[in-house]
Protein backbone atom coordinates (compact mmCIF):
# COMPACT_ATOMS: atom_id res chain seq x y z
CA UNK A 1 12.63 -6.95 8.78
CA UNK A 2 15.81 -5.51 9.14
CA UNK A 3 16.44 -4.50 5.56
CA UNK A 4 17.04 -0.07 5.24
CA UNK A 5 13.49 -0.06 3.20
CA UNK A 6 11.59 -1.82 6.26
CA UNK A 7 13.72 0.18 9.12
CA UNK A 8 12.89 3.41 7.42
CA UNK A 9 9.46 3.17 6.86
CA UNK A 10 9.08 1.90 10.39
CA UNK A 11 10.77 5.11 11.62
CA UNK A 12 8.73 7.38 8.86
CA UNK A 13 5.51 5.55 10.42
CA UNK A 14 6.34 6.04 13.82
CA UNK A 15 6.83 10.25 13.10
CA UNK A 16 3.34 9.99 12.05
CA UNK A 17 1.77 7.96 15.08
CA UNK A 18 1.68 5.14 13.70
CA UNK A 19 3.25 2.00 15.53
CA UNK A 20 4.41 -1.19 13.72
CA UNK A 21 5.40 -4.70 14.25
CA UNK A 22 7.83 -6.24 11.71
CA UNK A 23 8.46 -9.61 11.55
CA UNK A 24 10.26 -12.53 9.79
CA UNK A 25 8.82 -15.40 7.65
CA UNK A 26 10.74 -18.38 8.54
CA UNK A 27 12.74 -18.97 5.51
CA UNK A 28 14.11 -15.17 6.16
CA UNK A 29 15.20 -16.14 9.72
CA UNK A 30 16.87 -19.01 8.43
CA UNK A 31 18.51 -17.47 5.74
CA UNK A 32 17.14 -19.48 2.81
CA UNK A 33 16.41 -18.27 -0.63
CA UNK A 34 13.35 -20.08 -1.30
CA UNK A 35 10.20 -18.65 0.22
CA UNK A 36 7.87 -21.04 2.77
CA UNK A 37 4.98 -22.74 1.45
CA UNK A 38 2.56 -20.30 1.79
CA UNK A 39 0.35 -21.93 4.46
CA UNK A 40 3.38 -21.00 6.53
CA UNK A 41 3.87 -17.57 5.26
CA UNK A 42 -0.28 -17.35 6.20
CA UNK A 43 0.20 -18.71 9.40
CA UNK A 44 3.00 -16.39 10.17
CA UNK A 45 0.83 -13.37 9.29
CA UNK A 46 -1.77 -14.39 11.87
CA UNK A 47 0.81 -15.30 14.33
CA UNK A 48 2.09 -11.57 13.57
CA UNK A 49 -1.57 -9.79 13.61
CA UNK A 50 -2.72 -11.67 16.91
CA UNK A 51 0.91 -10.48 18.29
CA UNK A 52 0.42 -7.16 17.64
CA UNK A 53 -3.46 -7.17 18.85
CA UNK A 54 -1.80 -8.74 21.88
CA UNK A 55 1.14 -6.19 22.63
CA UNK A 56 -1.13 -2.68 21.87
CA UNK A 57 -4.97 -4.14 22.41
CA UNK A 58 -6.20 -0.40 22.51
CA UNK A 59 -4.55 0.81 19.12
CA UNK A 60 -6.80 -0.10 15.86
CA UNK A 61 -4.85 -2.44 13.70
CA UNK A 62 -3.81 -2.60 10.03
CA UNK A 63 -1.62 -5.44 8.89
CA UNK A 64 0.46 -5.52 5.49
CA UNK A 65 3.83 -5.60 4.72
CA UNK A 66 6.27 -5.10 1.40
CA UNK A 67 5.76 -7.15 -1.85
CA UNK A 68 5.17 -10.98 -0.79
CA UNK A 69 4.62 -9.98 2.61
CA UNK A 70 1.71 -7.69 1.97
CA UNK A 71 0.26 -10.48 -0.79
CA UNK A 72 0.87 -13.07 2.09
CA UNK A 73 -1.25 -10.71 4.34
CA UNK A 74 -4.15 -10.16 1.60
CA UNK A 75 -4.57 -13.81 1.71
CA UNK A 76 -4.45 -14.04 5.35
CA UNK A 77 -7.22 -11.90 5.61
CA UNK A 78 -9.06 -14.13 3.06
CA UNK A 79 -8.58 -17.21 5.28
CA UNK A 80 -11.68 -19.02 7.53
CA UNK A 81 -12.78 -18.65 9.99
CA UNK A 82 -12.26 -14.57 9.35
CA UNK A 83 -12.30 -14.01 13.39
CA UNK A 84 -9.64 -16.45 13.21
CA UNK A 85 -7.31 -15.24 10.67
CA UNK A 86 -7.14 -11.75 11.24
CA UNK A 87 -9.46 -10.50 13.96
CA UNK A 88 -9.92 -6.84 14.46
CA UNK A 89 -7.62 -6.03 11.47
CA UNK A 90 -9.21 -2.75 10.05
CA UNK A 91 -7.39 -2.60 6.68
CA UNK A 92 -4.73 -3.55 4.87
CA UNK A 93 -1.77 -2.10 3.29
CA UNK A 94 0.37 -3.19 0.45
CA UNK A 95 3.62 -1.23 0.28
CA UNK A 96 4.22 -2.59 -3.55
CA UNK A 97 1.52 -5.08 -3.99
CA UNK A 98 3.27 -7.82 -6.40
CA UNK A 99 0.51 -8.27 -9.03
CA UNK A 100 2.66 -10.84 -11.25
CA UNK A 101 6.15 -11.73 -11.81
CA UNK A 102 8.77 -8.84 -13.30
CA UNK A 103 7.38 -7.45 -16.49
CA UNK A 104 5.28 -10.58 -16.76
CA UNK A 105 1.91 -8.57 -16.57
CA UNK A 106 -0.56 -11.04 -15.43
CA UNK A 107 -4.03 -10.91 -13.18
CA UNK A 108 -4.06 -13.71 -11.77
CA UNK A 109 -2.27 -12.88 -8.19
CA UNK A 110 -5.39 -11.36 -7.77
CA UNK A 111 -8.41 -13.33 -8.42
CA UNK A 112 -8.36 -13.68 -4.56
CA UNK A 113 -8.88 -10.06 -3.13
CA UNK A 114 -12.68 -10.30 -3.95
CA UNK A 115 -12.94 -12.27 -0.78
CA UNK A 116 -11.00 -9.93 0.78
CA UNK A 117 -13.53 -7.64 3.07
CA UNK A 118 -11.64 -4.94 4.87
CA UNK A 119 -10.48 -2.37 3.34
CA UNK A 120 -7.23 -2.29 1.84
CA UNK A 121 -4.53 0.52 0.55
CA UNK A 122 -2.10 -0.19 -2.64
CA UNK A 123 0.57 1.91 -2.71
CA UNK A 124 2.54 1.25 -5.85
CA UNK A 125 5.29 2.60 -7.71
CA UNK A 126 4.36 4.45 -11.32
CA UNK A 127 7.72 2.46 -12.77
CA UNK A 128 6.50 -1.07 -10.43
CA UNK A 129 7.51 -4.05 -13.43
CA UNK A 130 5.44 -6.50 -11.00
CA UNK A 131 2.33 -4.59 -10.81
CA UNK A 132 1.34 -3.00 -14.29
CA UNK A 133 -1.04 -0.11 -13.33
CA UNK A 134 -3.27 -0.94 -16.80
CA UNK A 135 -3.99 -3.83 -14.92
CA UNK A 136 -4.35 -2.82 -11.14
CA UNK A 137 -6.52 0.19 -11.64
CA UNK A 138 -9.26 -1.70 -13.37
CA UNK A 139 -8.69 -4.31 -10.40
CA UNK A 140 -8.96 -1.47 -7.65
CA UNK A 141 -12.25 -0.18 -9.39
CA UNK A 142 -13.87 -3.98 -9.55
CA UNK A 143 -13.51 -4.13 -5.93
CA UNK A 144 -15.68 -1.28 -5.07
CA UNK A 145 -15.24 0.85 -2.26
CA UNK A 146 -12.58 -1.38 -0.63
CA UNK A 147 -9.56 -0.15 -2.68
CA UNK A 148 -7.67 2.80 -2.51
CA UNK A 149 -4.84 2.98 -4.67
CA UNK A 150 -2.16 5.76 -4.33
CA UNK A 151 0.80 5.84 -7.34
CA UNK A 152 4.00 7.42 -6.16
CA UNK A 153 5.22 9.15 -10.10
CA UNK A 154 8.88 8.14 -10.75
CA UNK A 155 9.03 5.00 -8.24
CA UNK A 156 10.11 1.50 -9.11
CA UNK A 157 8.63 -1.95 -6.82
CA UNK A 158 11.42 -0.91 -4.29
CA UNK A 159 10.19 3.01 -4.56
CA UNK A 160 13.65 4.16 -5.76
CA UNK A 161 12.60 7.33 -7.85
CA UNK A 162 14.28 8.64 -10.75
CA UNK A 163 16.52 11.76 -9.89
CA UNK A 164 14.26 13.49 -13.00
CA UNK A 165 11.26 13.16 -10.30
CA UNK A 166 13.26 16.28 -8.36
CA UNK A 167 12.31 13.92 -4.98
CA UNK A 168 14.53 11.79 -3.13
CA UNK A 169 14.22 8.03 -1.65
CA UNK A 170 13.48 9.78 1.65
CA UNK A 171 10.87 12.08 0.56
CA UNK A 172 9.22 9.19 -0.93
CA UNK A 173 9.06 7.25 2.71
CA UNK A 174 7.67 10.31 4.10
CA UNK A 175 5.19 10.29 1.80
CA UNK A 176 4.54 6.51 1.85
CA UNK A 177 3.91 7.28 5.67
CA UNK A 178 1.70 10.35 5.32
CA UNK A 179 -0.90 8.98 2.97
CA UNK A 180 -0.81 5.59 4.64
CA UNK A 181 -1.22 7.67 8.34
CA UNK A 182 -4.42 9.73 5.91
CA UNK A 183 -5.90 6.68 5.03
CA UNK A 184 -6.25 5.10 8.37
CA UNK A 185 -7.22 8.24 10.32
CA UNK A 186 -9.88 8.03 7.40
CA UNK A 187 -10.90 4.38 7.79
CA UNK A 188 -11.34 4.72 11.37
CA UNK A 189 -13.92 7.45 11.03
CA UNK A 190 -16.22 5.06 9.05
């Protein structure tokens, strides 16, 4: 929660009104290298969500995260009871949605978000080698009106762009921010 990526976007978020609430998974905290199973990466989602429904009751809520934490939120959301899991969660969004391992294009990550039934916002790098965009479009446009998907040209999984793209890393948080502060301004109104 404290790496540059998660502090920035935090402060890019907050320009644009929206608040967050970053958190650890437990192997993070205790400085291992292997992630928790994920039951425990699931449980500390919820913990997270009903945390942040907790500290701001009156704000509408969207949970995600970066990579594994915004995969580990998509199944979260898929867990039952749903007024359990993630109650009052209005959408999700996946800062770099891991579809499959580094340039190991695969589906299979995803077979889940079917039973996901909020709606949910992938933004992903145009250069992301763990989501292949041949194979996350056609996902996005299976799951109806759920899915948005916004591609950020030039960016990698960690949405480093190449200095051909004429933007910066910092322009790129801005406009990670901005379209994810679009989306849920549009969300709410429906």
């Amino acid at each position: 929660m404290t790496h540059p990526f998660m502090e920035n976007l935090s402060a890019e978020l907050a320009i644009v009104g929206i608040a967050t609430l970053r958190y650890q998974f437990p192997y993070m905290e205790q400085r291992r290298r292997v992630p928790d199973p994920p039951a425990v990466l699931t449980a500390t989602v919820v913990a997270a969500a009903q945390a942040a429904q907790q500290a701001a009751p009156d704000l509408p809520l969207l949970a995600g995260g970066k990579s594994m934490g915004g995969r580990m939120t998509s199944q979260a959301a898929t867990r039952q009871p749903q007024a359990v899991a993630l109650d009052g969660v209005r959408g999700l969004v996946f800062f770099g949605f891991p579809l499959h391992p580094p340039n190991r294009p695969s589906t299979k990550r995803a077979d889940y978000l079917a039973s996901v039934t909020i709606r949910m916002y992938f933004l992903q790098g145009m250069r992301d080698t763990l989501a292949d965009l041949h194979l996350l479009r056609p996902i996005c446009t299976n799951l109806g009106s759920r899915p948005t998907l916004h591609i950020i040209e030039s960016a990698d999984h960690s949405f480093h762009v190449l200095k051909s793209s004429k933007k910066t890393d910092a322009e790129v948080l801005r406009e990670l921010a901005q379209t994810t502060a679009a989306w849920a301004h549009k969300i709410q109104k429906q």
